[in-house]
PDB file of N, CA and C in Angstrom:
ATOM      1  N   UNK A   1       0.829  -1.200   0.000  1.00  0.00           N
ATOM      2  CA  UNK A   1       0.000   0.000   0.000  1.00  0.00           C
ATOM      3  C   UNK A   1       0.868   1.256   0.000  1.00  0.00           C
ATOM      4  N   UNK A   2       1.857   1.263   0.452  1.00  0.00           N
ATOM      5  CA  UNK A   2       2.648   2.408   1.265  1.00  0.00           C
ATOM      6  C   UNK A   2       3.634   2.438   0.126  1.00  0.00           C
ATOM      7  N   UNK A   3       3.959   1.322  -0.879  1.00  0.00           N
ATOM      8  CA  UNK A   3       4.826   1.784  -2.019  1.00  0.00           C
ATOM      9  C   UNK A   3       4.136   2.003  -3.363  1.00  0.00           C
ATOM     10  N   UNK A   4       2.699   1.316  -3.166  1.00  0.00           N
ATOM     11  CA  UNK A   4       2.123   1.998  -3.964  1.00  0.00           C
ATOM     12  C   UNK A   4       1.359   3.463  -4.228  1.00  0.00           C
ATOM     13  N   UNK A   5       1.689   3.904  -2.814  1.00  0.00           N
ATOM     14  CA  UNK A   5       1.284   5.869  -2.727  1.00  0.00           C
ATOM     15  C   UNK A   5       2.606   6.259  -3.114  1.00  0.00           C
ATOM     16  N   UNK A   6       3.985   5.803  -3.220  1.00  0.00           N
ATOM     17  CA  UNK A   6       5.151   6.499  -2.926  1.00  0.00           C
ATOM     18  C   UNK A   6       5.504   6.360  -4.698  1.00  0.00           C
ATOM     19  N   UNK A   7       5.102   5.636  -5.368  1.00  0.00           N
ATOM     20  CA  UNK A   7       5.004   5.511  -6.493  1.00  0.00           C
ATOM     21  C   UNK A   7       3.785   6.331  -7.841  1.00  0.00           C
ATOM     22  N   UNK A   8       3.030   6.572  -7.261  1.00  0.00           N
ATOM     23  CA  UNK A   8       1.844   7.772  -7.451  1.00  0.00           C
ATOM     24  C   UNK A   8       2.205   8.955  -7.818  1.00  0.00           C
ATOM     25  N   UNK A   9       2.167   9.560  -9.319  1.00  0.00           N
ATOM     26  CA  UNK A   9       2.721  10.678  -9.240  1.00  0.00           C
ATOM     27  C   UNK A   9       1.928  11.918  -8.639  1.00  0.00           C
ATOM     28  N   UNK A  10       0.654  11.234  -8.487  1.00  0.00           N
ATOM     29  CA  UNK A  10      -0.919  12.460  -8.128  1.00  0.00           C
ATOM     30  C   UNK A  10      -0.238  12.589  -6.715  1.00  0.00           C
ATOM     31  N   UNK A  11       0.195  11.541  -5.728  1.00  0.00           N
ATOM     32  CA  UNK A  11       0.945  11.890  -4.411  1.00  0.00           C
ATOM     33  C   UNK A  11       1.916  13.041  -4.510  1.00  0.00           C
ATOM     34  N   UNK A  12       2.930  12.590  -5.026  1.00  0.00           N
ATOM     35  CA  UNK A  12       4.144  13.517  -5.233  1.00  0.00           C
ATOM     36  C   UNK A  12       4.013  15.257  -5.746  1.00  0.00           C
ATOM     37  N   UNK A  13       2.940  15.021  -6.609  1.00  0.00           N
ATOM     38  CA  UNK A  13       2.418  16.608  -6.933  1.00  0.00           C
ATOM     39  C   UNK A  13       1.535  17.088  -5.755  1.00  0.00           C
ATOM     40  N   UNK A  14       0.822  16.373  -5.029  1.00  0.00           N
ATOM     41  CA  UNK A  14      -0.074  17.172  -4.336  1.00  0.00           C
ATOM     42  C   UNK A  14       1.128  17.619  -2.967  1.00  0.00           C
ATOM     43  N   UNK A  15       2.196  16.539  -2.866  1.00  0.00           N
ATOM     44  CA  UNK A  15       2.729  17.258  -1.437  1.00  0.00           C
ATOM     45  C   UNK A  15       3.872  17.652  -2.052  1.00  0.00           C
ATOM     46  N   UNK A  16       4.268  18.395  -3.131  1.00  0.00           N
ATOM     47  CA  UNK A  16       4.897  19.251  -3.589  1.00  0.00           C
ATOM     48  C   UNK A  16       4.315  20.541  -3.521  1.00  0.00           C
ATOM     49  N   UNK A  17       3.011  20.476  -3.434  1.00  0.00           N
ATOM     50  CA  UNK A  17       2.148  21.619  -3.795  1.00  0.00           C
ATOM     51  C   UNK A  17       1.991  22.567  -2.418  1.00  0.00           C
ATOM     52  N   UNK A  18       1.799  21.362  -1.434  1.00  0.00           N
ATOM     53  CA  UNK A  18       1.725  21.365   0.186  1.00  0.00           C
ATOM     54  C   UNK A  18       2.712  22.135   0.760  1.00  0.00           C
ATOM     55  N   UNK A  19       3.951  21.602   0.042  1.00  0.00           N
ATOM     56  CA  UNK A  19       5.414  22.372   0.626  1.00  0.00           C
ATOM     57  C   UNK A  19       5.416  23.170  -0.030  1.00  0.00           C
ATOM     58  N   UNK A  20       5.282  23.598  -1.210  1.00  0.00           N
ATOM     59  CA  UNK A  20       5.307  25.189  -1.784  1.00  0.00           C
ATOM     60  C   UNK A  20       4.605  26.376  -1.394  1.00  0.00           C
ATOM     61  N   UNK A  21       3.420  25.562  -0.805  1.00  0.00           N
ATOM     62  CA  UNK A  21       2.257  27.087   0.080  1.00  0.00           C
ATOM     63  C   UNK A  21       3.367  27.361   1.800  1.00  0.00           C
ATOM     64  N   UNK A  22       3.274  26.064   1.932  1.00  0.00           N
ATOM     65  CA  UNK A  22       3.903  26.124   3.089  1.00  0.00           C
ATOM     66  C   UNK A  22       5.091  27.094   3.682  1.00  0.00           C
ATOM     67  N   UNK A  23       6.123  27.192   2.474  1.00  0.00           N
ATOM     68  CA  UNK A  23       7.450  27.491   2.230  1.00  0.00           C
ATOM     69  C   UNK A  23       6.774  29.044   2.039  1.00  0.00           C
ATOM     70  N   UNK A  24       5.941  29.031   0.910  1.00  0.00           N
ATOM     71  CA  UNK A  24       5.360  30.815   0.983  1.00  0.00           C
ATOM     72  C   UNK A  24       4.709  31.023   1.921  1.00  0.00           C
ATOM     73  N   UNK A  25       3.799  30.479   2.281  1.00  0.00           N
ATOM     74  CA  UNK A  25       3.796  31.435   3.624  1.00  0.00           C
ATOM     75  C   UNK A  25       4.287  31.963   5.296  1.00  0.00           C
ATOM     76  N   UNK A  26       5.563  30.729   4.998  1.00  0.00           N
ATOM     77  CA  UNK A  26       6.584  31.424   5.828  1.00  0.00           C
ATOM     78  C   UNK A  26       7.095  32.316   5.242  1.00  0.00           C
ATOM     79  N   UNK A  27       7.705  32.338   4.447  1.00  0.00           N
ATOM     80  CA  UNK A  27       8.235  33.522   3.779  1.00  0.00           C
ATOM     81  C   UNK A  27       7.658  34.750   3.860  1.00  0.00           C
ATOM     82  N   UNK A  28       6.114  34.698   3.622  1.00  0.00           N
ATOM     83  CA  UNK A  28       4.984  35.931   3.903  1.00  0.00           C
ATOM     84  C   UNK A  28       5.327  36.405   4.936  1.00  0.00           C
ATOM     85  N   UNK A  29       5.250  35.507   6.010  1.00  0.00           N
ATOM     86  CA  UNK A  29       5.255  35.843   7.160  1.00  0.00           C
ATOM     87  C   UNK A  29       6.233  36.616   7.970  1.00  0.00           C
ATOM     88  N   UNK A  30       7.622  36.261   7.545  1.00  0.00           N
ATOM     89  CA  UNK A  30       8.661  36.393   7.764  1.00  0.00           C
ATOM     90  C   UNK A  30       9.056  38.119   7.325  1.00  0.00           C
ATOM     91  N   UNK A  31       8.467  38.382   6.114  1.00  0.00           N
ATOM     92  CA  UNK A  31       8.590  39.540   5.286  1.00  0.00           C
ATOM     93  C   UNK A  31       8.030  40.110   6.127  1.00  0.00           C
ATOM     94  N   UNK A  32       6.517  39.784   6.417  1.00  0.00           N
ATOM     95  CA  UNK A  32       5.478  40.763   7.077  1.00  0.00           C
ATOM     96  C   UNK A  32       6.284  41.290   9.060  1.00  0.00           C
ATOM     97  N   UNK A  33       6.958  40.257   9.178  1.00  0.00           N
ATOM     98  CA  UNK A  33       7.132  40.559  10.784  1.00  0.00           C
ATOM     99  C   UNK A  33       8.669  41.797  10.870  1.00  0.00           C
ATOM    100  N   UNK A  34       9.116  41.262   9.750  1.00  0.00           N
ATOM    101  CA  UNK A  34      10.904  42.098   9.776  1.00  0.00           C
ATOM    102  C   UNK A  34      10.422  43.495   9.292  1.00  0.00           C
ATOM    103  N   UNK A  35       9.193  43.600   8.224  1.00  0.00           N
ATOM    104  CA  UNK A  35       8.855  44.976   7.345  1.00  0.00           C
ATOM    105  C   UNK A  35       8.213  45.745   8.772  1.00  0.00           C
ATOM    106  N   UNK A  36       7.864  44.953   9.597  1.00  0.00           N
ATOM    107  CA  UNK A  36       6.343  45.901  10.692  1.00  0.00           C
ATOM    108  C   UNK A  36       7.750  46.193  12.063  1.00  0.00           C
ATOM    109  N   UNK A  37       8.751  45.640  12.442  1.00  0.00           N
ATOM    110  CA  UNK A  37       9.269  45.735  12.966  1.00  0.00           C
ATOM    111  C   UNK A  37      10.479  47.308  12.935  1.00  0.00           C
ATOM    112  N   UNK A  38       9.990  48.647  14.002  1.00  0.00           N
ATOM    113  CA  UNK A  38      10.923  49.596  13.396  1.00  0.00           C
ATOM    114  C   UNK A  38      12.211  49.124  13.741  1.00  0.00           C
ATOM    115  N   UNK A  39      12.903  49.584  12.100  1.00  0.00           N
ATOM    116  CA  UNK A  39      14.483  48.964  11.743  1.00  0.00           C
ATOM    117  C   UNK A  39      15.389  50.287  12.702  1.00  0.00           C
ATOM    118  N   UNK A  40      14.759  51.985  12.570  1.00  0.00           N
ATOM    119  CA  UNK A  40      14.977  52.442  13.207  1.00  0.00           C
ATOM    120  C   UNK A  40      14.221  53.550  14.691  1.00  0.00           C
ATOM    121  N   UNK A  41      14.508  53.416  15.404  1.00  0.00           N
ATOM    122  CA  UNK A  41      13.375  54.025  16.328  1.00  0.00           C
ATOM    123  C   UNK A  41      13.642  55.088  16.335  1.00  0.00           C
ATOM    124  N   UNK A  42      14.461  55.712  16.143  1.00  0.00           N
ATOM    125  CA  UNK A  42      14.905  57.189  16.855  1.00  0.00           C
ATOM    126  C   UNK A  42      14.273  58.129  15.792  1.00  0.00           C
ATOM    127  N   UNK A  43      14.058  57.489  14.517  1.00  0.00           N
ATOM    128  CA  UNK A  43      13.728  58.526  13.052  1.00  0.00           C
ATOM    129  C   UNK A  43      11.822  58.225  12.939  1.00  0.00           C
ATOM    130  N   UNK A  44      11.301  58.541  13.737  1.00  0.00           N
ATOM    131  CA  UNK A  44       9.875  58.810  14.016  1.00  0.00           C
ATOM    132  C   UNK A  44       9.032  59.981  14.098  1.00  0.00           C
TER     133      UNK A  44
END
């Protein structure tokens, strides 16, 4: 059963797909927390 999912290419695309949202929206996230964070405080 377990080599016949690992052999599946409909498997392999869907959790390729999984890790690509995944991967972006850390990335989103990451952008969004460093951009909201002041880089300098004193120039307000």
């Amino acid at each position: 059963m377990l080599s016949m999912l690992l052999k599946d290419p409909v498997v392999w695309g869907s959790l390729l797909g999984i890790f690509i949202v995944c991967v972006m929206g850390a990335y989103y996230t990451y952008l969004f927390i460093h951009h909201s964070s002041p880089e300098y405080p004193d120039e307000s």
